[in-house]
Protein backbone atom coordinates (compact mmCIF):
# COMPACT_ATOMS: atom_id res chain seq x y z
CA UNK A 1 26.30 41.35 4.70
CA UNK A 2 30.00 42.29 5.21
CA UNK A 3 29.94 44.60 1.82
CA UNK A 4 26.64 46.65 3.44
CA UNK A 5 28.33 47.21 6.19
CA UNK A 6 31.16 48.45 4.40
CA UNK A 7 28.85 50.14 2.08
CA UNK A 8 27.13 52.39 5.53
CA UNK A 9 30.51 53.10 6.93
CA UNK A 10 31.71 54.41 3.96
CA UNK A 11 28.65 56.55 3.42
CA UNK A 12 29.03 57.89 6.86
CA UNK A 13 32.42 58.49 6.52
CA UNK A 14 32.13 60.55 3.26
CA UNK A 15 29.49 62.09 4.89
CA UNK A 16 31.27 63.50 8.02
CA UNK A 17 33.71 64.42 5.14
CA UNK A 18 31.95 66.79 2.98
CA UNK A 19 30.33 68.11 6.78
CA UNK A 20 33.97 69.18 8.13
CA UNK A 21 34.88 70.66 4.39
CA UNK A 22 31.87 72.38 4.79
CA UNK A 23 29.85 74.79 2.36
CA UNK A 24 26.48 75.73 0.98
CA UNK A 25 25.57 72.41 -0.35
CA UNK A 26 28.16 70.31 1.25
CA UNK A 27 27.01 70.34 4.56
CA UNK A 28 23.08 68.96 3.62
CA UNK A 29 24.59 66.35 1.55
CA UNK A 30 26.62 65.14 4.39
CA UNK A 31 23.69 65.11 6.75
CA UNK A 32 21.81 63.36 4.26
CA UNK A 33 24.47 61.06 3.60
CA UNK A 34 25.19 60.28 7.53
CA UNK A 35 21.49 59.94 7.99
CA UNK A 36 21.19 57.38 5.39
CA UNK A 37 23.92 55.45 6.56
CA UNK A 38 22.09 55.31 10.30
CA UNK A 39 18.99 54.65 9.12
CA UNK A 40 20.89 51.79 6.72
CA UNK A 41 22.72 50.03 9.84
CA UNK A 42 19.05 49.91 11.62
CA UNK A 43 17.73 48.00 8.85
CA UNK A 44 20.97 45.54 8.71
CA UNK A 45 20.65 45.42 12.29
CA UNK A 46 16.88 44.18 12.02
CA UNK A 47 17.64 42.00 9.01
CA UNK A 48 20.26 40.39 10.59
CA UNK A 49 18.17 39.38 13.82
CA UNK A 50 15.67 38.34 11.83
CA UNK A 51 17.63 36.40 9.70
CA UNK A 52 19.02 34.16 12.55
CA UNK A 53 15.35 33.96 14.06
CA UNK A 54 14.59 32.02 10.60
CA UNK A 55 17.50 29.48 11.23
CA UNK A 56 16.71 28.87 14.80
CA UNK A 57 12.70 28.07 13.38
CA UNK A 58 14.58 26.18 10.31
CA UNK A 59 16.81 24.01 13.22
CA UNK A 60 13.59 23.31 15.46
CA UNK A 61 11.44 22.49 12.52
CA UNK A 62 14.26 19.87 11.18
CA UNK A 63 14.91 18.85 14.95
CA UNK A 64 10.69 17.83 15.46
CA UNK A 65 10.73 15.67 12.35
CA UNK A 66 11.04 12.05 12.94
CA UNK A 67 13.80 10.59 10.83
CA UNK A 68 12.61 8.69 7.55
CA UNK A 69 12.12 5.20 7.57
CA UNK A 70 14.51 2.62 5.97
CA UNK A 71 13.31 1.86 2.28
CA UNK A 72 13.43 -2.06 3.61
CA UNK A 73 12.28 -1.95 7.06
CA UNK A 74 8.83 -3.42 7.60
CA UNK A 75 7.10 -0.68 9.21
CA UNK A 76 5.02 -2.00 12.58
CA UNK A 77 1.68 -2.69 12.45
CA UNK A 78 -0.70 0.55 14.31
CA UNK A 79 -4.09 -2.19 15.00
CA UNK A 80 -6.04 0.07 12.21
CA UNK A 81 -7.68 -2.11 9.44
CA UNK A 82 -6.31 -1.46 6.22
CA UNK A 83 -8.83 -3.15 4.02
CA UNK A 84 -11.08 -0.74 2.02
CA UNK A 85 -14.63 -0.87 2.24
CA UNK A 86 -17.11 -2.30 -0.53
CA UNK A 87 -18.86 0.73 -2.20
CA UNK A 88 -22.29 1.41 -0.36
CA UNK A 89 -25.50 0.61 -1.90
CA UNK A 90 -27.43 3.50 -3.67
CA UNK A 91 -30.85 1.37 -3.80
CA UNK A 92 -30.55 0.77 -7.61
CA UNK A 93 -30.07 -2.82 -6.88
């Protein structure tokens, strides 16, 4: 994220450049240029927050799950019955 923001301020640097040289063409460019840049930082500056909203879900999510059993602890018993039933009867016997 470091090299976009890098990347903008050069952009708006280069364009406040060719603005203060100023001439026919150089002056849009470096509107152009300075525009893109601002229009670049709001997008890092949305990506960013919602970057860090997707590790504070990522923490709470890992935080709610229960840790995983031992592989050799004998889980407790929850009252249910855990014998299958035998197959119903169709009325073909």
């Amino acid at each position: 994220m470091r090299l976009w923001s890098f990347s903008l301020v050069f952009l708006a640097v280069l364009g406040l450049l060719l603005i203060l040289v100023g001439g026919d063409i150089t002056i849009p460019i470096g509107i152009v240029l300075m525009g893109g840049a601002a229009v670049g930082a709001v997008s890092l500056g949305f990506y960013a927050v919602g970057r860090s909203e997707d590790r504070a879900r990522e923490a709470e999510a890992a935080a709610r799950q229960p840790p995983p059993p031992a592989p050799d602890a004998e889980r407790p018993g929850d009252g249910r019955i855990t014998a299958r039933r035998p197959p119903r009867s169709r009325g073909d016997s």
